[in-house]
N, C-alpha and C. Protein backbone atom coordinates (compact mmCIF):
# COMPACT_ATOMS: atom_id res chain seq x y z
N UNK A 1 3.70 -49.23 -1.95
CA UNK A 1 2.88 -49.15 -3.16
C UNK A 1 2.59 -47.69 -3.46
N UNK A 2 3.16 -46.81 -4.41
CA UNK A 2 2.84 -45.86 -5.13
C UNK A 2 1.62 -45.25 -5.60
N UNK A 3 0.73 -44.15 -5.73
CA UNK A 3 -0.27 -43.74 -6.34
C UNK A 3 0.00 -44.72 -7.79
N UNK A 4 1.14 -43.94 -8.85
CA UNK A 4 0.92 -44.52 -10.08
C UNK A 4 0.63 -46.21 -9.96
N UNK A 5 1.27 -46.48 -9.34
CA UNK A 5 1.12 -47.97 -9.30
C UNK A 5 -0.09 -48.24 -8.81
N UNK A 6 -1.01 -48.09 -7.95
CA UNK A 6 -2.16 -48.09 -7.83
C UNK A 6 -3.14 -48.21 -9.70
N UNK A 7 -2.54 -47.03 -9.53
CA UNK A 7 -3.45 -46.61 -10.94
C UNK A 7 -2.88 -47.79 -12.39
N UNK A 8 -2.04 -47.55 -12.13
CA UNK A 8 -1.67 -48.88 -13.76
C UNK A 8 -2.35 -50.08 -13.19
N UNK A 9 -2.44 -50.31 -12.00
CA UNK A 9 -2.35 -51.88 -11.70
C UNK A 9 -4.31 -51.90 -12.25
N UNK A 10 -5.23 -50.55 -11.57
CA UNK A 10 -6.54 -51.15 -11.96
C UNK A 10 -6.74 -50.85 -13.45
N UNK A 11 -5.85 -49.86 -14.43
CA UNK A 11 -5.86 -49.93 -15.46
C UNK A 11 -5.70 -50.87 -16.16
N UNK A 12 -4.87 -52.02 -16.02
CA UNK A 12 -4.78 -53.21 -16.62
C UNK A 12 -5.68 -53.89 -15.96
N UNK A 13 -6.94 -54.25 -15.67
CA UNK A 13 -8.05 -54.89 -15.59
C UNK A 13 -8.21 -55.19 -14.36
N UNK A 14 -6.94 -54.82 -12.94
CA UNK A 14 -7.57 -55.44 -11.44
C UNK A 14 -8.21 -54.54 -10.89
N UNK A 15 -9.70 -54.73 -11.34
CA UNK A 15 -10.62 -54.27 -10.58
C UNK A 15 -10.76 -54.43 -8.84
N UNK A 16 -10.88 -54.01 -8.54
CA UNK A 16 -11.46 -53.92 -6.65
C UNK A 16 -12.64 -54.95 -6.43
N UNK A 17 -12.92 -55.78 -6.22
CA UNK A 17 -14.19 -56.54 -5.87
C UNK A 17 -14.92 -56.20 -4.54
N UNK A 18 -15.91 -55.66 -4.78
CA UNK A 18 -16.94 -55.23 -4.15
C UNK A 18 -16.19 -54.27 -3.06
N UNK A 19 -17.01 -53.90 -1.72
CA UNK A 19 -16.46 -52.51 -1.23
C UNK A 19 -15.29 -52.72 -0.65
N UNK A 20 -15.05 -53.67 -0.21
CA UNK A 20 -13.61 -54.11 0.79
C UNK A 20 -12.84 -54.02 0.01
N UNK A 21 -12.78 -54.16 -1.83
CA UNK A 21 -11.84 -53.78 -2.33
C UNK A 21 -11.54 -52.32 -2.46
N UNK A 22 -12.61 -51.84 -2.44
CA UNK A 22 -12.59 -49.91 -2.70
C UNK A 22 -12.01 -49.64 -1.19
N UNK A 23 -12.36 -50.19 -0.58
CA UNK A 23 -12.00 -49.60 0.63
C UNK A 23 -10.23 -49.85 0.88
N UNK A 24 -9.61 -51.07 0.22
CA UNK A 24 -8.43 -51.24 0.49
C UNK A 24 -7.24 -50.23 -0.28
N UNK A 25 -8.14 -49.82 -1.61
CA UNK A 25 -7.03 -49.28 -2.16
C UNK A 25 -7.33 -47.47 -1.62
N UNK A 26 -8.39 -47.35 -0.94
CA UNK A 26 -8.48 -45.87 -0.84
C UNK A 26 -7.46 -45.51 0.41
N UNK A 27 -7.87 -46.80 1.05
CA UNK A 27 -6.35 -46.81 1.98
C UNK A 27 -5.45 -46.47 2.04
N UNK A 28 -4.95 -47.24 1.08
CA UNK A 28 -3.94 -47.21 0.26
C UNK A 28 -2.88 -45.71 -0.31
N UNK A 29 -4.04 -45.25 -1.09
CA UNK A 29 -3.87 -43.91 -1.17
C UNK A 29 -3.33 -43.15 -0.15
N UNK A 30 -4.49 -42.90 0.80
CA UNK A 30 -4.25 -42.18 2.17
C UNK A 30 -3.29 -42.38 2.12
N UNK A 31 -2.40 -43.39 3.14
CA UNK A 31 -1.28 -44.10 3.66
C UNK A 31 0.03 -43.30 2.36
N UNK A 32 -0.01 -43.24 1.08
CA UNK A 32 1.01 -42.91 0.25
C UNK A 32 0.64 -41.55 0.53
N UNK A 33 -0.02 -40.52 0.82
CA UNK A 33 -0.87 -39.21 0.36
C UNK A 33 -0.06 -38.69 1.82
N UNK A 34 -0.24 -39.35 2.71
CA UNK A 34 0.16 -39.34 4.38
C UNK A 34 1.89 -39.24 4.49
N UNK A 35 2.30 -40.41 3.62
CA UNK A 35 3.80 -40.75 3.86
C UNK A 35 4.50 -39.75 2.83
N UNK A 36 4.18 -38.79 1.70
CA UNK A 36 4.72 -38.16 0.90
C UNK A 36 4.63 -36.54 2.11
N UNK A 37 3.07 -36.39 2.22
CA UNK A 37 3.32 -34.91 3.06
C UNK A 37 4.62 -34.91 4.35
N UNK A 38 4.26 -35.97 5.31
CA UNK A 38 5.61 -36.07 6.05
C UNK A 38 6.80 -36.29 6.13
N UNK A 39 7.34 -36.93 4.83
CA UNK A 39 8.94 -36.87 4.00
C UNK A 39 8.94 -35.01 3.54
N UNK A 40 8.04 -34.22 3.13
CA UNK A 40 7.89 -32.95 2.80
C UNK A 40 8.13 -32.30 3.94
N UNK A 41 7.39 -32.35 5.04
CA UNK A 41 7.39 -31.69 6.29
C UNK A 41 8.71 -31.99 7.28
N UNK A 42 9.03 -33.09 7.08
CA UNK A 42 10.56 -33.18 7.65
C UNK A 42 11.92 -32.89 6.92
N UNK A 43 11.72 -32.84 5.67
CA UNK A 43 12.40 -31.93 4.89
C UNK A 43 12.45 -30.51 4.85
N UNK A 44 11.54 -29.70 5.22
CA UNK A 44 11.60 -28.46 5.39
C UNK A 44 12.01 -28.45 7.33
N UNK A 45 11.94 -29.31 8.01
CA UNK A 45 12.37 -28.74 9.14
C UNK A 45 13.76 -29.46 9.60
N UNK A 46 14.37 -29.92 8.81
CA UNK A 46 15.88 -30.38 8.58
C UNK A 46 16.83 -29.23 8.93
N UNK A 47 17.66 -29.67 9.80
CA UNK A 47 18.30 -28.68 10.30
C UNK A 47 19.29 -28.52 9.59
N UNK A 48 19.95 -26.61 8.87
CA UNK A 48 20.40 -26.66 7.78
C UNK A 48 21.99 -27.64 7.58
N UNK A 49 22.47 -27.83 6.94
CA UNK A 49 23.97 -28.35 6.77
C UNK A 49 24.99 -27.43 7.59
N UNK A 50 25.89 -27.73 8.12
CA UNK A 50 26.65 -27.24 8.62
C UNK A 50 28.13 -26.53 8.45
N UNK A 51 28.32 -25.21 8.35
CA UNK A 51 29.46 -24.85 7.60
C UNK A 51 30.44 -25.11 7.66
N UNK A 52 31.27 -25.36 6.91
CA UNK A 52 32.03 -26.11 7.32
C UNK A 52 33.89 -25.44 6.87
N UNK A 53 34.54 -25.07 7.61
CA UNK A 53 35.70 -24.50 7.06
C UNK A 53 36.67 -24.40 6.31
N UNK A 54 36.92 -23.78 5.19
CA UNK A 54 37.03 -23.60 3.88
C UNK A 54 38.32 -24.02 3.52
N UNK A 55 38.73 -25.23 3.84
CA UNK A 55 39.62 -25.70 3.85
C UNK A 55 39.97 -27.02 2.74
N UNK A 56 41.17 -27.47 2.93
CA UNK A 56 41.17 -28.46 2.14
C UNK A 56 40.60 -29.61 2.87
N UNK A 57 40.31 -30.15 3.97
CA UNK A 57 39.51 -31.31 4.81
C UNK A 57 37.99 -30.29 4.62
N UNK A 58 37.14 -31.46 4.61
CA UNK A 58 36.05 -30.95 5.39
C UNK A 58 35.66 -30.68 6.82
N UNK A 59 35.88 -30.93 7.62
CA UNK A 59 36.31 -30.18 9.01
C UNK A 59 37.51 -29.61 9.75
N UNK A 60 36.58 -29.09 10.78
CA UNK A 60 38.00 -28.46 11.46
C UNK A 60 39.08 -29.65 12.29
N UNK A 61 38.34 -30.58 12.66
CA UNK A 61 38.83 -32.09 12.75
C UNK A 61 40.15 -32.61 12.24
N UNK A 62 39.65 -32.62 10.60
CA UNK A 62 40.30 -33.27 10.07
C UNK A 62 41.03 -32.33 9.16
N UNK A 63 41.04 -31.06 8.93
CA UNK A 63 42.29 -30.43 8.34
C UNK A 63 43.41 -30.21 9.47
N UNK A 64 43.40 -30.54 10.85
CA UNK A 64 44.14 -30.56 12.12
C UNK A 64 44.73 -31.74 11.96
N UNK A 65 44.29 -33.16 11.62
CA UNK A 65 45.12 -34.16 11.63
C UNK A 65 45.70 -33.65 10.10
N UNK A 66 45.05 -33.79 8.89
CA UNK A 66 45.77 -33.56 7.53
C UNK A 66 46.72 -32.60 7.87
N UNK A 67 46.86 -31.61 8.57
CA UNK A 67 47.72 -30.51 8.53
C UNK A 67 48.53 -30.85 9.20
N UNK A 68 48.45 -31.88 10.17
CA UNK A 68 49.84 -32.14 11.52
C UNK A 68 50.32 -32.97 10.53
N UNK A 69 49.91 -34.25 9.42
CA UNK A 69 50.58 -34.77 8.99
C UNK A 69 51.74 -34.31 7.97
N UNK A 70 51.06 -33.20 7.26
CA UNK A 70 51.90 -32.93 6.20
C UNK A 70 52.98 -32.10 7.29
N UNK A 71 52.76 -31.51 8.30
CA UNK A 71 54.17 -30.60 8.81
C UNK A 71 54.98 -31.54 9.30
N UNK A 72 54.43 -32.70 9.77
CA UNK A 72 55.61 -33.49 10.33
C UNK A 72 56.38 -34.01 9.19
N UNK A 73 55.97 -34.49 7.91
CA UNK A 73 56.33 -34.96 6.48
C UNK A 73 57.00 -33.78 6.39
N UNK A 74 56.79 -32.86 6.30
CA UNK A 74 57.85 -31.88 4.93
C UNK A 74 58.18 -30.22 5.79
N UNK A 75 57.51 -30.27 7.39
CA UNK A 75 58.25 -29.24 7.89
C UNK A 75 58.79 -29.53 8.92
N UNK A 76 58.74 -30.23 9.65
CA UNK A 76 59.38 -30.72 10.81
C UNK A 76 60.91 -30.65 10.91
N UNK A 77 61.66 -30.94 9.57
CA UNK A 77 63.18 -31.30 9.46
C UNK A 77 63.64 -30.29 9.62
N UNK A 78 62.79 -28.99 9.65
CA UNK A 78 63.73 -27.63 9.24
C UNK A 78 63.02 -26.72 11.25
N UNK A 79 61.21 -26.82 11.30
CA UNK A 79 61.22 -26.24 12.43
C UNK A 79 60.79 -26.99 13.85
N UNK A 80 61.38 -28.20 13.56
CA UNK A 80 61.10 -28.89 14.84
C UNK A 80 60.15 -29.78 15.08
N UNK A 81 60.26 -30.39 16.22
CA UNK A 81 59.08 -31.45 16.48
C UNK A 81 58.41 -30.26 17.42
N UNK A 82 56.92 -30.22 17.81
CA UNK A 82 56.66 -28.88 18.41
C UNK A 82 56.72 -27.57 17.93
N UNK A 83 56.99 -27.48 16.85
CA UNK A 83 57.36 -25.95 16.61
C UNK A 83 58.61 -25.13 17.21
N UNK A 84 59.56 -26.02 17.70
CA UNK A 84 60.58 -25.10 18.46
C UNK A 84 61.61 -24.60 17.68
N UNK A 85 61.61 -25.03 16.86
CA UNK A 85 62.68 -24.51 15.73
C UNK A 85 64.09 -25.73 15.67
N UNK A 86 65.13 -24.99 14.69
CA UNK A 86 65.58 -25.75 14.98
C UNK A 86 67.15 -24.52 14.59
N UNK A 87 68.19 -24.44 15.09
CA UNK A 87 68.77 -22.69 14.94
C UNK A 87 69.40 -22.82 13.73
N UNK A 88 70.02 -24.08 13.60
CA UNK A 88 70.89 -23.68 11.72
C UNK A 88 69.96 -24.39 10.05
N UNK A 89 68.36 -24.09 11.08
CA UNK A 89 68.02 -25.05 9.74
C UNK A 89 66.15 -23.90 9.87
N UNK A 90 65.84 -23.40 10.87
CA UNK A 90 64.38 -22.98 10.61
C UNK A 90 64.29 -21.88 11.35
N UNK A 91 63.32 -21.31 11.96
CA UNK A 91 62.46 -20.37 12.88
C UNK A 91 61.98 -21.01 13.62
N UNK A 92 62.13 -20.50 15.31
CA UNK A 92 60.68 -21.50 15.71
C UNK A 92 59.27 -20.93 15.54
N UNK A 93 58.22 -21.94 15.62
CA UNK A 93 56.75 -21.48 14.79
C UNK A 93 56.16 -20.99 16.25
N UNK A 94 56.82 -21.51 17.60
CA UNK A 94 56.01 -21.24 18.58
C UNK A 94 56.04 -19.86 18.71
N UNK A 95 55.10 -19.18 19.04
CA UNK A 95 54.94 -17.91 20.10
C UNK A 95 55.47 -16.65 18.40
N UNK A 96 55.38 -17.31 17.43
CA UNK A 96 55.19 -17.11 16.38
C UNK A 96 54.53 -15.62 16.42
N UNK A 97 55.26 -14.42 16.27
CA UNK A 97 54.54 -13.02 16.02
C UNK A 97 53.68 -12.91 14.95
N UNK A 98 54.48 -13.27 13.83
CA UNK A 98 54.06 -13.08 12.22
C UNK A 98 53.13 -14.04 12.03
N UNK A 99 53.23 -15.53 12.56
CA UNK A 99 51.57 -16.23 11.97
C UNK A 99 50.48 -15.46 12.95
N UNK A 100 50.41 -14.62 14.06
CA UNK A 100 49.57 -13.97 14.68
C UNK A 100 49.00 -13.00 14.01
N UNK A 101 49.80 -12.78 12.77
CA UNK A 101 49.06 -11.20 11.91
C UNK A 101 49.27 -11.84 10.67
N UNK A 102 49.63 -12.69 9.96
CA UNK A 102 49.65 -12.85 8.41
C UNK A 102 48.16 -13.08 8.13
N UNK A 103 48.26 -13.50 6.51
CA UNK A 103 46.95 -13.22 5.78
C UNK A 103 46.79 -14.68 5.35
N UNK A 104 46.01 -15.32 4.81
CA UNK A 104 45.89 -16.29 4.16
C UNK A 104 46.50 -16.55 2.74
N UNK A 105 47.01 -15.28 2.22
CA UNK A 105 47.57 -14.60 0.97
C UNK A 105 49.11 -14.95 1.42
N UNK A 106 49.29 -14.21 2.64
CA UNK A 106 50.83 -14.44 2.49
C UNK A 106 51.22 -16.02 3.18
N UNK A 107 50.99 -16.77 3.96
CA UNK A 107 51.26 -17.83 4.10
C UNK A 107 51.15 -18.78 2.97
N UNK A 108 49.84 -18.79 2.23
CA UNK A 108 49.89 -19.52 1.20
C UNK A 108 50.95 -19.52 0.45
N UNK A 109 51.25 -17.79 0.07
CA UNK A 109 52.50 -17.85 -1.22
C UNK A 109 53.53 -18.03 -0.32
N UNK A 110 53.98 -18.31 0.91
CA UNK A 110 54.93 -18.66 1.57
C UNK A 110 55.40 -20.30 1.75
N UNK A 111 54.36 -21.28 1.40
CA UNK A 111 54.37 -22.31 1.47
C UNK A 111 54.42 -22.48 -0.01
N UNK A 112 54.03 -22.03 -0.73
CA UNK A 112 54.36 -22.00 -2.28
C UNK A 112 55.46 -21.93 -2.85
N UNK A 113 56.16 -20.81 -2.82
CA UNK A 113 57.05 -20.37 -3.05
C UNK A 113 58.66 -20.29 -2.48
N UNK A 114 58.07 -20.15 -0.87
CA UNK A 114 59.41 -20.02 0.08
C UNK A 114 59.40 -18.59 0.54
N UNK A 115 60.46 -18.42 1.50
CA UNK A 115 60.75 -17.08 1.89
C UNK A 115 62.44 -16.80 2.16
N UNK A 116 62.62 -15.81 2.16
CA UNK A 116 64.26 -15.83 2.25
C UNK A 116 64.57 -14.70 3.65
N UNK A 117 65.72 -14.32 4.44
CA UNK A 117 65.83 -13.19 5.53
C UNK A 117 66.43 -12.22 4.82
N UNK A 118 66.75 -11.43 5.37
CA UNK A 118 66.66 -11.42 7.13
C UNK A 118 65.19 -11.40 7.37
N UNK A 119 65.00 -12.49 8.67
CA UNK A 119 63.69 -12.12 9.12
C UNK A 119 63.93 -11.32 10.86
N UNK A 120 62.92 -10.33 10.71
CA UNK A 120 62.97 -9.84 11.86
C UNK A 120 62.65 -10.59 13.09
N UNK A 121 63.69 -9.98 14.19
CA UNK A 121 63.58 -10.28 15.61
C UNK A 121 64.44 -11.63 15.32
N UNK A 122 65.21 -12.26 14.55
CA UNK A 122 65.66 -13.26 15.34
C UNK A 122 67.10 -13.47 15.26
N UNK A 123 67.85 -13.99 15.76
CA UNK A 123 69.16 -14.20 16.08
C UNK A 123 70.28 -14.13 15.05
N UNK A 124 69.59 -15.38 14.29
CA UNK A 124 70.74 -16.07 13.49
C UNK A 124 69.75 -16.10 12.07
N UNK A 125 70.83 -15.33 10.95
CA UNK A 125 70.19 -15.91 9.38
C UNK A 125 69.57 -17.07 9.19
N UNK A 126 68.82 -17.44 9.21
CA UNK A 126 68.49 -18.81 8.67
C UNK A 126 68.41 -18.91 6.88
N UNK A 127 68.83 -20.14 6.88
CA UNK A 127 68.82 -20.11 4.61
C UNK A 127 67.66 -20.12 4.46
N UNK A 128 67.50 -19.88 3.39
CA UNK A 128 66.30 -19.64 2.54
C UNK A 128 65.22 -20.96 3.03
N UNK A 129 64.20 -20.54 3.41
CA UNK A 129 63.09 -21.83 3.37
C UNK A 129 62.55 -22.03 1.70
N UNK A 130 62.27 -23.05 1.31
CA UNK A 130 62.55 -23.72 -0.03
C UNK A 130 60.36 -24.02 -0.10
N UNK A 131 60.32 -23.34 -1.34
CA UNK A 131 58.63 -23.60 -1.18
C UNK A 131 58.01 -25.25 -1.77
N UNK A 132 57.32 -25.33 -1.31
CA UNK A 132 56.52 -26.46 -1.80
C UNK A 132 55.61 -26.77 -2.51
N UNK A 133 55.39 -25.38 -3.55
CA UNK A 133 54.36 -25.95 -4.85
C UNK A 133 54.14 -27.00 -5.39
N UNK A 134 55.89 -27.48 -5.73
CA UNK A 134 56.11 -28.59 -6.65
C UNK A 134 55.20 -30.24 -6.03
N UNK A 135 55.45 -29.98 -4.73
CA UNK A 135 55.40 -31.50 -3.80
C UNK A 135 53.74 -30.92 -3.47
N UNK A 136 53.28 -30.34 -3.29
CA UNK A 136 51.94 -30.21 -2.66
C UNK A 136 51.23 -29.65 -3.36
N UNK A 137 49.97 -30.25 -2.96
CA UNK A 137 48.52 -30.08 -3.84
C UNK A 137 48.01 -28.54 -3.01
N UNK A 138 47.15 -27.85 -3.65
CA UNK A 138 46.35 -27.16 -3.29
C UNK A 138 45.62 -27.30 -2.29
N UNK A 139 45.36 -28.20 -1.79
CA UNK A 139 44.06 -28.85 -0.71
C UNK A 139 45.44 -29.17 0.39
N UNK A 140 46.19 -29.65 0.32
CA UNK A 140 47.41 -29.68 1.25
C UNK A 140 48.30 -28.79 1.82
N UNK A 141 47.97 -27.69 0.68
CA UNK A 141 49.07 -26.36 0.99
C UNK A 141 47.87 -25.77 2.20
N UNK A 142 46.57 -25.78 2.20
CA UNK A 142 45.59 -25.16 2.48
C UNK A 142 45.15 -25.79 4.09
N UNK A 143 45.62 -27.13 4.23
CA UNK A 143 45.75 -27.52 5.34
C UNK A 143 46.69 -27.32 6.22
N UNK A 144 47.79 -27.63 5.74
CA UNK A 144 49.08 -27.29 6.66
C UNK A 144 49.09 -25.48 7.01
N UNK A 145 49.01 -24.88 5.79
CA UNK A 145 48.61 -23.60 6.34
C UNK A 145 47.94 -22.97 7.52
N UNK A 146 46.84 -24.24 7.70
CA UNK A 146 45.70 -23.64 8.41
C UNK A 146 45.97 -24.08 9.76
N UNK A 147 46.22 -25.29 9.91
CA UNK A 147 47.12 -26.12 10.63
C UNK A 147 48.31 -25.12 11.84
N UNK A 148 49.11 -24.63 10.44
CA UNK A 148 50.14 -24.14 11.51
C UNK A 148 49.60 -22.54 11.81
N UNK A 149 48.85 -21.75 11.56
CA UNK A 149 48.14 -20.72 11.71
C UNK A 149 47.14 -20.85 13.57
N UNK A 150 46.55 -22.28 13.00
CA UNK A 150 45.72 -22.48 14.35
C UNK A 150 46.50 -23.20 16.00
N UNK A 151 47.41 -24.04 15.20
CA UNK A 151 48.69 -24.19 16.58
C UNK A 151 49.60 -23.37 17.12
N UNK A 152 49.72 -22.35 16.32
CA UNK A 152 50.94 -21.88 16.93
C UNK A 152 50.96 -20.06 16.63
N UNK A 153 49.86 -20.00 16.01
CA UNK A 153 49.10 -18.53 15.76
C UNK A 153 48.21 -18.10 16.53
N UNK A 154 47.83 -19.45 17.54
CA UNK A 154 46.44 -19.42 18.26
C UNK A 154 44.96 -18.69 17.47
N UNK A 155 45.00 -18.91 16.43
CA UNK A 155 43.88 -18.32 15.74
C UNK A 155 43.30 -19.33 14.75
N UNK A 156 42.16 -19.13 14.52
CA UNK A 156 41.48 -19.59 13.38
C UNK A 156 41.33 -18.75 11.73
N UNK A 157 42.58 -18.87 11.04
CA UNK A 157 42.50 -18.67 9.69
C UNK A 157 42.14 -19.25 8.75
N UNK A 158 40.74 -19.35 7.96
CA UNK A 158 40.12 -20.22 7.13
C UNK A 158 41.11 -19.70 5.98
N UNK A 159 41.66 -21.04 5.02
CA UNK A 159 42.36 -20.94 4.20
C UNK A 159 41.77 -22.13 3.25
N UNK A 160 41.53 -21.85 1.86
CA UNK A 160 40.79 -22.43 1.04
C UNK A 160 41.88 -22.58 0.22
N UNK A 161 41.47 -24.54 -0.64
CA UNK A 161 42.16 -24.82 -1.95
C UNK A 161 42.09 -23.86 -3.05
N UNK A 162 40.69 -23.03 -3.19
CA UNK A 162 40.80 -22.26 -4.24
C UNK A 162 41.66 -21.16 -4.55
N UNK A 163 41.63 -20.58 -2.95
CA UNK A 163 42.54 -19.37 -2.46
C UNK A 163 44.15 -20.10 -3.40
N UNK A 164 44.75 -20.74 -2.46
CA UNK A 164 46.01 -21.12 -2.79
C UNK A 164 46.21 -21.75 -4.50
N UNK A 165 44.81 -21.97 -5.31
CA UNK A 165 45.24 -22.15 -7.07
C UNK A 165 45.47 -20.72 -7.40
N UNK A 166 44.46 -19.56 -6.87
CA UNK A 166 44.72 -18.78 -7.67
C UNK A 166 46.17 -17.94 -6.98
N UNK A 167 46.42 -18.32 -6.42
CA UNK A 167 48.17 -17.55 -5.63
C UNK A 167 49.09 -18.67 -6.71
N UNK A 168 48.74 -19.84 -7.12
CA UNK A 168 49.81 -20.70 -7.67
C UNK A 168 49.35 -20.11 -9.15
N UNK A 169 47.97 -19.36 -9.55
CA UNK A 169 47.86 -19.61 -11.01
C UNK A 169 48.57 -17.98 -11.40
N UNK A 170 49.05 -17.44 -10.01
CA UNK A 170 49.09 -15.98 -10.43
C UNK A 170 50.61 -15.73 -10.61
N UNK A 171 51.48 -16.55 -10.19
CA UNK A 171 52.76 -16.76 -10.15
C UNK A 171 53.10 -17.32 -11.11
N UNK A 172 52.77 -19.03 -11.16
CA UNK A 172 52.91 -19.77 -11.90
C UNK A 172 53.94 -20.71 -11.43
N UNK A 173 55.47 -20.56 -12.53
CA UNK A 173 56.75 -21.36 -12.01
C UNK A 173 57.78 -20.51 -11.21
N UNK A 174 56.56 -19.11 -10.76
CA UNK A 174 58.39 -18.41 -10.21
C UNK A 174 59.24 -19.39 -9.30
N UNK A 175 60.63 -18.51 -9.49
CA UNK A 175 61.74 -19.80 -8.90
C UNK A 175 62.03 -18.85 -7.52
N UNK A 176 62.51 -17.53 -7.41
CA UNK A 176 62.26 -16.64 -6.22
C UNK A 176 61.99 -17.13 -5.55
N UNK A 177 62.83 -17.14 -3.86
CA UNK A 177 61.73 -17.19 -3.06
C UNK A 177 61.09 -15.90 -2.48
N UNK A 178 59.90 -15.65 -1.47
CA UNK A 178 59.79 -14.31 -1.08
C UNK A 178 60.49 -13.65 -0.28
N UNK A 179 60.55 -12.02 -0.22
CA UNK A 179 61.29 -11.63 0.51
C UNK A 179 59.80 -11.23 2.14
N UNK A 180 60.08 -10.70 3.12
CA UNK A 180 59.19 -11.04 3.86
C UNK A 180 58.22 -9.21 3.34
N UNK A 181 59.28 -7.91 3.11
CA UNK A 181 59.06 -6.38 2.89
C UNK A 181 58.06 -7.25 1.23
N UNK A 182 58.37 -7.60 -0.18
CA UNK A 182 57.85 -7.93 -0.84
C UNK A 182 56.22 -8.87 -0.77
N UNK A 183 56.23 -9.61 0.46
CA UNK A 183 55.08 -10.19 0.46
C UNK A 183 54.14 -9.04 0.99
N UNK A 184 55.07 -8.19 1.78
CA UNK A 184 53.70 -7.11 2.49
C UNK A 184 52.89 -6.29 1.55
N UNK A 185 53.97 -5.93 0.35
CA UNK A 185 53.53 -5.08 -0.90
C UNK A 185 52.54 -5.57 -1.73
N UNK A 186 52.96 -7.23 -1.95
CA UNK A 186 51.54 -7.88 -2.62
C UNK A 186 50.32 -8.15 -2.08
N UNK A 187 50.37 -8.67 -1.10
CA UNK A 187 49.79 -9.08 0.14
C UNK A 187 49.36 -8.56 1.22
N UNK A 188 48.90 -7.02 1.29
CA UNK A 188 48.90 -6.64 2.27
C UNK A 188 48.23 -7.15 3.55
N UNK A 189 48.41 -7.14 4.45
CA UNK A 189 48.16 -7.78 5.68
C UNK A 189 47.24 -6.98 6.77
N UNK A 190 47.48 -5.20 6.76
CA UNK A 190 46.71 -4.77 7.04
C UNK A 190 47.55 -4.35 8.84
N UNK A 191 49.09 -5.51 8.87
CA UNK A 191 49.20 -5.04 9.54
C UNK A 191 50.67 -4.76 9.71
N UNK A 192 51.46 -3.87 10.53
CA UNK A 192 53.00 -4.18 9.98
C UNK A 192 54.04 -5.12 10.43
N UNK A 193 55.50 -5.43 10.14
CA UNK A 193 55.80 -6.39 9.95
C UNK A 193 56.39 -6.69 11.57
N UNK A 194 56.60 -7.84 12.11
CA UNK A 194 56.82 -7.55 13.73
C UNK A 194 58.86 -7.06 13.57
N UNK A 195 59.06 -6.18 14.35
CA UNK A 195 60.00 -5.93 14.97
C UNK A 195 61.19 -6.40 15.78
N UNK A 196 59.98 -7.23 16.83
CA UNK A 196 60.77 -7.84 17.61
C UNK A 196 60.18 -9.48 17.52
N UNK A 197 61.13 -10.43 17.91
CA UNK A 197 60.13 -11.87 18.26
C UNK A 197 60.61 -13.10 17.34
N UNK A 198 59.74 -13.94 16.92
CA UNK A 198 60.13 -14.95 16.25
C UNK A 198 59.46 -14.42 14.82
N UNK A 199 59.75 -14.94 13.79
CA UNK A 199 59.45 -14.99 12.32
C UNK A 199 57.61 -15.08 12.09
């Protein structure tokens, strides 16, 4: 029972009869006066929300499963089950030099767009990796990104849907894929490109 409601109810004529009625609704009051300050007071000591990583999942949880799913869907055929590569079709992702230093900038437009070699440190040309704008959402590019950054980069790179619209809104339909010297120029990374190792 509500203050207002209190109040309309003796406004329309239900008076209190004698003191046991005064006494019930002052009660009354209290009890609402009581239960509003402590919904207030446990609201201010609510422990704040929790941040949560800027990803396309809302946790780190679940952009790890979203992200294993989409690599097994649409990267697996080219670098393996595991990340081991695969020699006439990918790179392997393990032990991965370059996801150890890329940016959130250049992986994104790498999953966007594609990349082409020579890539340093490794054996054999591999063809062009083929990007995935067309097939993937923003919130998906942003998982798998993050995904293969944190398995096989051993790091935590927060990579956001917004990040990867404005890399898709800044391009648009290029057909190119990247070269790896060209992504450093747009993209700088801050660090240089590996030498020796895997891709």
């Amino acid at each position: 029972m509500s203050v207002p409601y209190i109040r309309l109810h003796l406004a329309n004529g239900h008076k209190p009869s004698g003191g046991r009625g005064r006494l019930s609704v002052l009660c009354c009051l209290l009890v609402v006066m009581f239960m509003s300050s402590s919904f207030a007071v446990l609201a201010r000591l609510a422990p704040a929300p929790e941040n949560k990583p800027p990803t396309g999942s809302s946790s780190r949880s679940e952009y790890l499963t979203q992200g294993g799913l989409i690599y097994r869907r649409s990267c697996q055929m080219c670098h393996g089950e595991g990340g081991l590569g695969k020699s006439a079709l990918g790179p392997a992702l393990l032990e991965s030099i370059w996801l150890r230093t890329c940016s959130a900038e250049q992986i994104s437009a790498v999953l966007l767009y594609g990349v082409m070699g020579p890539l340093p440190g490794t054996q054999a040309r591999h063809p062009i990796m083929p990007g995935f704008g067309n097939w993937l959402s923003d919130a998906e590019v942003a998982d798998v990104a993050a995904y293969t950054v944190q398995i096989w980069g051993r790091r935590h790179l927060p990579v956001s849907p917004q990040l990867v619209a404005s890399i898709r809104a800044e391009h648009g339909k290029r057909q190119k894929p990247w070269t790896l010297d060209e992504l450093q120029k747009r993209y700088p990374s801050g660090s240089t490109w590996p030498l020796a190792g895997n891709l």
